[in-house]
Structures are given as C-alpha cells and as structure tokens.
C-alpha atoms as a PDB file:
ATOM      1  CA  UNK A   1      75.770  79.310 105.195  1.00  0.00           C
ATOM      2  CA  UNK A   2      74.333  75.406 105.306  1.00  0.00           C
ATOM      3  CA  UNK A   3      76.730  74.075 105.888  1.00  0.00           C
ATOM      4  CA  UNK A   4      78.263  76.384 108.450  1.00  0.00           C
ATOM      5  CA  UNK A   5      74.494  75.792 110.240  1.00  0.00           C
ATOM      6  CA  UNK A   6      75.137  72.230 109.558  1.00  0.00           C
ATOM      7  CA  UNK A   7      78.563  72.131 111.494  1.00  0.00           C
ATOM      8  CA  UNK A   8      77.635  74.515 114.294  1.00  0.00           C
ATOM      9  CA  UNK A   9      74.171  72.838 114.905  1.00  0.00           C
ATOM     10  CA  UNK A  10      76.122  69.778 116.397  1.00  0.00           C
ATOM     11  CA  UNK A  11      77.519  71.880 119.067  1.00  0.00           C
ATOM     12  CA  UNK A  12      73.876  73.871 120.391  1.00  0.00           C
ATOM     13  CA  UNK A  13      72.243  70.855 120.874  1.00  0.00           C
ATOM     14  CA  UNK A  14      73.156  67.646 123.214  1.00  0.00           C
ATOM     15  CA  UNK A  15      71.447  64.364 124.297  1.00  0.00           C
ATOM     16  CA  UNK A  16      69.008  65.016 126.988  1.00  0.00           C
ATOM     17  CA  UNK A  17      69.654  63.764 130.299  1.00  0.00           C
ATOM     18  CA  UNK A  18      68.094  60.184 130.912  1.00  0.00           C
ATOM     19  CA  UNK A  19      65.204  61.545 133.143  1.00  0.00           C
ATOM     20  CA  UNK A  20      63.987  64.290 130.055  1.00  0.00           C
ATOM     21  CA  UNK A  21      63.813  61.245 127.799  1.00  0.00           C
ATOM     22  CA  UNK A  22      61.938  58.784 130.240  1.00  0.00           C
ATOM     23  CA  UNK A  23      59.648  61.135 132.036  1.00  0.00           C
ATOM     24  CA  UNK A  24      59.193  64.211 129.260  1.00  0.00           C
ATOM     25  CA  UNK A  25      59.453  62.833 125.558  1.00  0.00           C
ATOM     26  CA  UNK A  26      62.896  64.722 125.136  1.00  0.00           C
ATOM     27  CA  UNK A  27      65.643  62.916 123.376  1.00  0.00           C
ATOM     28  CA  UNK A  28      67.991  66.476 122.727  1.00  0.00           C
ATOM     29  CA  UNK A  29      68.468  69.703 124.451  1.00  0.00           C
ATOM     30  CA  UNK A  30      69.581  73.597 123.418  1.00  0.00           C
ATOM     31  CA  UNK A  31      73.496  73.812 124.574  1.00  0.00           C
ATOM     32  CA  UNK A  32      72.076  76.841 126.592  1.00  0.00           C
ATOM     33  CA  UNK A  33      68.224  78.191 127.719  1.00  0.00           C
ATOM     34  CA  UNK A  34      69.222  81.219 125.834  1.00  0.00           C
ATOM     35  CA  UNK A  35      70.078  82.774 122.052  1.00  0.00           C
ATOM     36  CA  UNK A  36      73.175  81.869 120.574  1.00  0.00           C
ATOM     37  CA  UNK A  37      74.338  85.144 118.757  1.00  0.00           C
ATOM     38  CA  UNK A  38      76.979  83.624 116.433  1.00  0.00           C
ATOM     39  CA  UNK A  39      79.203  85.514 113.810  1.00  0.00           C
ATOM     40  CA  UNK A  40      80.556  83.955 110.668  1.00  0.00           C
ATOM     41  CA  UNK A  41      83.696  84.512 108.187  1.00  0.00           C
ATOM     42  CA  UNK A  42      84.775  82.027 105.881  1.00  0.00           C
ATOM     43  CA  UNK A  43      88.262  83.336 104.335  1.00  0.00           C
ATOM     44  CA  UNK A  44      89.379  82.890 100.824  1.00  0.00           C
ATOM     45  CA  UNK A  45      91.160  79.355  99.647  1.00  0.00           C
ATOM     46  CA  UNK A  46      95.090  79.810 100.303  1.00  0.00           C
ATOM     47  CA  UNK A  47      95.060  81.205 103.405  1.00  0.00           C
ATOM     48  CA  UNK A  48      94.363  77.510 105.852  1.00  0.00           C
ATOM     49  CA  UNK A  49      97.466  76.385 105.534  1.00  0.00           C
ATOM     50  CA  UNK A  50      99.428  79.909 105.669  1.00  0.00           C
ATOM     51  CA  UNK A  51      97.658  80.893 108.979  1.00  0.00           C
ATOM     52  CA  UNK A  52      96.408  77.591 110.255  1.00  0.00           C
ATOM     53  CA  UNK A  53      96.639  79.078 114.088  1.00  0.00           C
ATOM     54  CA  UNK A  54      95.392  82.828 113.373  1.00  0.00           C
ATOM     55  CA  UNK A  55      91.918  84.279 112.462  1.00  0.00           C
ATOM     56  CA  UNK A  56      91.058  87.667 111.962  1.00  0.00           C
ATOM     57  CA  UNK A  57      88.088  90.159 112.980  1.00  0.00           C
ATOM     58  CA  UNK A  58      87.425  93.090 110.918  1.00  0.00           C
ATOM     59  CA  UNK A  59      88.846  96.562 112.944  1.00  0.00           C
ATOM     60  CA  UNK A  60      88.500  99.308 110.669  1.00  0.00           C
ATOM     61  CA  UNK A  61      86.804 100.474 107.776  1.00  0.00           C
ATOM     62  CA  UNK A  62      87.056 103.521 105.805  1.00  0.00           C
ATOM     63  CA  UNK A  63      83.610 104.529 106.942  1.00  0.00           C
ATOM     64  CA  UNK A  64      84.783 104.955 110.261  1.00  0.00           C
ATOM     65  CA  UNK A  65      81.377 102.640 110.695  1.00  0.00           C
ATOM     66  CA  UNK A  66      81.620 100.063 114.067  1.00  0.00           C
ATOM     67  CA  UNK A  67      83.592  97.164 113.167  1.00  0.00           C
ATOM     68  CA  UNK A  68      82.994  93.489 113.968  1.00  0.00           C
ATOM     69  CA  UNK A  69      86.167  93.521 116.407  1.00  0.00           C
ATOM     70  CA  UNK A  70      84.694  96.593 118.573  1.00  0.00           C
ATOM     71  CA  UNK A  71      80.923  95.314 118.814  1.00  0.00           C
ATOM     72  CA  UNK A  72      82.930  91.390 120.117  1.00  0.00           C
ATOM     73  CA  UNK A  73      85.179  93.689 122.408  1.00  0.00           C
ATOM     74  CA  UNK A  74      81.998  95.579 123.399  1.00  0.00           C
ATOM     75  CA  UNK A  75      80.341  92.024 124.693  1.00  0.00           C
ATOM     76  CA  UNK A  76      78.515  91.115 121.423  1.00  0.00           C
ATOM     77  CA  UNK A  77      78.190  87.637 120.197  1.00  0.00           C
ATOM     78  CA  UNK A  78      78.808  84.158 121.744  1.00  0.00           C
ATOM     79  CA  UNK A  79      81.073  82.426 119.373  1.00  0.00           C
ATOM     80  CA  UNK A  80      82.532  83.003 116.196  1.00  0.00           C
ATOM     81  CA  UNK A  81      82.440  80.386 113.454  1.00  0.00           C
ATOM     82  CA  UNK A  82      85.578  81.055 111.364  1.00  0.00           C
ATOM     83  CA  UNK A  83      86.001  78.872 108.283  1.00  0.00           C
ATOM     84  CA  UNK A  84      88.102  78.573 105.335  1.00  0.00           C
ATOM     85  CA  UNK A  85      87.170  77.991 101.634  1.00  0.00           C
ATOM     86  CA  UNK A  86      88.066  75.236  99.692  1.00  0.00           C
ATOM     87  CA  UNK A  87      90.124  75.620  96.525  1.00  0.00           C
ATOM     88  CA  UNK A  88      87.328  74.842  94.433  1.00  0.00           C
ATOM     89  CA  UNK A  89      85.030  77.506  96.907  1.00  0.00           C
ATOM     90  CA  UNK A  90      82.653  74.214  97.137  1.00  0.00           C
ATOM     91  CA  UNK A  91      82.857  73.663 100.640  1.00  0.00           C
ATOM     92  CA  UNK A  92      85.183  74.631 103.586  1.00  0.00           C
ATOM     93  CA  UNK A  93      88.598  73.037 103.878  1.00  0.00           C
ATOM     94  CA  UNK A  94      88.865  74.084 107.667  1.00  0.00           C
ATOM     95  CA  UNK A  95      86.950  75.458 110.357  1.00  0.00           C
ATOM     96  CA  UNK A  96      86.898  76.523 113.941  1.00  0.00           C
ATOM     97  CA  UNK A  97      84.273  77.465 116.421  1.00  0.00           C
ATOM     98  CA  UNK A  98      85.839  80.073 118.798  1.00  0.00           C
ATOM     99  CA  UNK A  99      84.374  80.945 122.005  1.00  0.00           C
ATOM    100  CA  UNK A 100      83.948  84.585 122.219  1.00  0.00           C
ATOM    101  CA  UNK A 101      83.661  85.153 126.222  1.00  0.00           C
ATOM    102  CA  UNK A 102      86.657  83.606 126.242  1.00  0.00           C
ATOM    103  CA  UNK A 103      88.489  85.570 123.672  1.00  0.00           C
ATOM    104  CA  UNK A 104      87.399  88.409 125.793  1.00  0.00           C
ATOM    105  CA  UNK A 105      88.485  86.904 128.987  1.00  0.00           C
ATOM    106  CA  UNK A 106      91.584  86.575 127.082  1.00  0.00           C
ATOM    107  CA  UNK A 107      92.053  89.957 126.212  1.00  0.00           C
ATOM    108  CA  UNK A 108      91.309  90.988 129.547  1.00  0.00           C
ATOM    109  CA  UNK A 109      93.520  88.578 131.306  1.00  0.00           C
ATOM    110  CA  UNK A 110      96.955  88.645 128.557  1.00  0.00           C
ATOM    111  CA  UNK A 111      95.936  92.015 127.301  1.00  0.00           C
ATOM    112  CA  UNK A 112      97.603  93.328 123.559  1.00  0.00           C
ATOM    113  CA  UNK A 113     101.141  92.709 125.269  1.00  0.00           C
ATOM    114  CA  UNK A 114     100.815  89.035 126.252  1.00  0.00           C
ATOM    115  CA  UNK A 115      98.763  87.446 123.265  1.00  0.00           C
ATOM    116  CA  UNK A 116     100.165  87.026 119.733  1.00  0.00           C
ATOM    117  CA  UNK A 117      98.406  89.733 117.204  1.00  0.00           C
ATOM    118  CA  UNK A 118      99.236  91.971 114.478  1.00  0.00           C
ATOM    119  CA  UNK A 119      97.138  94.148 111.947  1.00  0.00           C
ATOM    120  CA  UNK A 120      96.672  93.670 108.211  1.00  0.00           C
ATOM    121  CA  UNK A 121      95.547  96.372 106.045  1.00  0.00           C
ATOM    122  CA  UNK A 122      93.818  96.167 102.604  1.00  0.00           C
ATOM    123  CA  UNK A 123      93.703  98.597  99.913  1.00  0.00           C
ATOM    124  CA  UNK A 124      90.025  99.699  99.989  1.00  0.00           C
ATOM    125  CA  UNK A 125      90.831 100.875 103.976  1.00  0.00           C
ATOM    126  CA  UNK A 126      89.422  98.148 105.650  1.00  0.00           C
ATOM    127  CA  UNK A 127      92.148  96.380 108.292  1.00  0.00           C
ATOM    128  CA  UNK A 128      91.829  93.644 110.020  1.00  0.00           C
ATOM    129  CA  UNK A 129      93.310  92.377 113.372  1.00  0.00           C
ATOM    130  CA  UNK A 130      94.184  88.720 113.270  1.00  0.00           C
ATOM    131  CA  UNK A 131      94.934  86.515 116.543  1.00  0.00           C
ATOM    132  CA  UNK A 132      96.893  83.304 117.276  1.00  0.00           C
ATOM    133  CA  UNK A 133      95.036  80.983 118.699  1.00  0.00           C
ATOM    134  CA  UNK A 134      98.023  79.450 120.525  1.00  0.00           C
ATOM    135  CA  UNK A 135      98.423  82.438 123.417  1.00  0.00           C
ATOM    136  CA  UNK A 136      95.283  83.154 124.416  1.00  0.00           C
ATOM    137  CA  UNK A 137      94.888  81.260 127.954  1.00  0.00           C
ATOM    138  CA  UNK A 138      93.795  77.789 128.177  1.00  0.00           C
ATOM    139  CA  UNK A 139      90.927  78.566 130.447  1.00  0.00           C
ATOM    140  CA  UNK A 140      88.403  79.107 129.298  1.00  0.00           C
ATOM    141  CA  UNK A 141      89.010  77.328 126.239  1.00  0.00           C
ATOM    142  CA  UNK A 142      88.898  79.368 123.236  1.00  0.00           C
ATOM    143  CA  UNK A 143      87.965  76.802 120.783  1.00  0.00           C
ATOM    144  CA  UNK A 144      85.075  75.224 120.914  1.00  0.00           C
ATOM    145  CA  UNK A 145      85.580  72.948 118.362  1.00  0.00           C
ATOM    146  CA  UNK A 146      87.310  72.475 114.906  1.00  0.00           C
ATOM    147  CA  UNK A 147      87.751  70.378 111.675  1.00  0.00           C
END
C-alpha cells in the first residue's frame, strides 16, 4: 500500500494557481474539494504482460456477499488503482489508475455488447469479470494515468 499511496498521491494534488500562492500561502491543491474513494488490486507477477490491456473486478463470490464489481456498478468509488506485482513481489512492475465514472459511463454508453469482457472463474467460487481497456469510449478517458 506505500507505494500505491505514493503513485496515486501525484495525481490528487496539483500546483496551485498563481493567485493561491501569491495572495494565500498555497503552493498545491486537492485534485477535487471532495473525498477520493479509491479501490486497489495489485495482481500476481505473470499476469502484466499476458493481459497488459485487461483488468479485472471481483463479481461473485461463493458467499453470495456484494462484490467489488456491483458496489462500482452501483456508483461506488472514484478510481481504481490496479497494479501488478513484480516477479520478486518487491514492488509493482505495472500500474494503472482507471477512472471509475468513466468506466460506468462506459458501460452505460457501449453496454456488455459493445465493450470487450469475459468472466474468469476460480476454484474456491469466486469469478471475476475482466475488461479491455481498449473499447471502452475515449471520452471520458478511462485511464487516468499509468506506468
């Protein structure tokens, strides 16, 4: 988690606008006047350079509990920091910051039959969804940012 706070923090906070700094002893702003509700996954080594346009949200468990893909779907969370391990699970090989209004826009706009997605099931009943990043719309942009 440091360094995932490390990499996002660079993206919530900007260089004030000349005024701030001249008149009001501010030198950086908040991205936004409001919480940044930001969900994190960092995948196992192996899987960057198999999937390097995809990521995945958790959409079932054998619970039956609320997943992480129905509480996004359901307007939770701002962006989603989604991160891959490096071989050594140091440090993360790859990243990307996705923008979850606009996945949602996305998924309103394309809808299941015009963006690229499949499902991936494990053996302890949990499945995942995973998305390509390539055909969800280009505005808004759904990354933020990446390594």
């Amino acid at each position: 988690m440091p360094e995932v706070k490390r990499l996002i923090g660079g993206y919530l906070i900007e260089a004030a606008p000349d005024p701030y700094d001249h008149f009001q002893a501010t030198d950086l702003m908040m991205l936004e006047a409001r919480d940044m509700r930001v969900a994190a996954r960092v995948r196992r080594p192996g899987y960057a350079q198999r999937y390097p346009y995809q990521f995945t949200i958790r959409s079932q468990v054998s619970s039956g509990a609320q997943t992480e893909l129905s509480k996004i779907v359901n307007g939770n969370g701002d962006w989603m920091f989604y991160g891959h391990s490096n071989a050594a699970q140091t440090g993360l090989e790859s990243w990307k910051l996705i923008d979850l209004r606009a996945f949602r826009a996305g998924l309103i706009r394309k809808g299941s039959s015009g963006l690229s997605w499949g499902r991936k099931s494990n053996a302890d009943g949990t499945q995942f969804t995973w998305f390509d990043v390539r055909s969800f719309p280009s505005d808004p942009p759904l990354v933020v940012a990446s390594s």
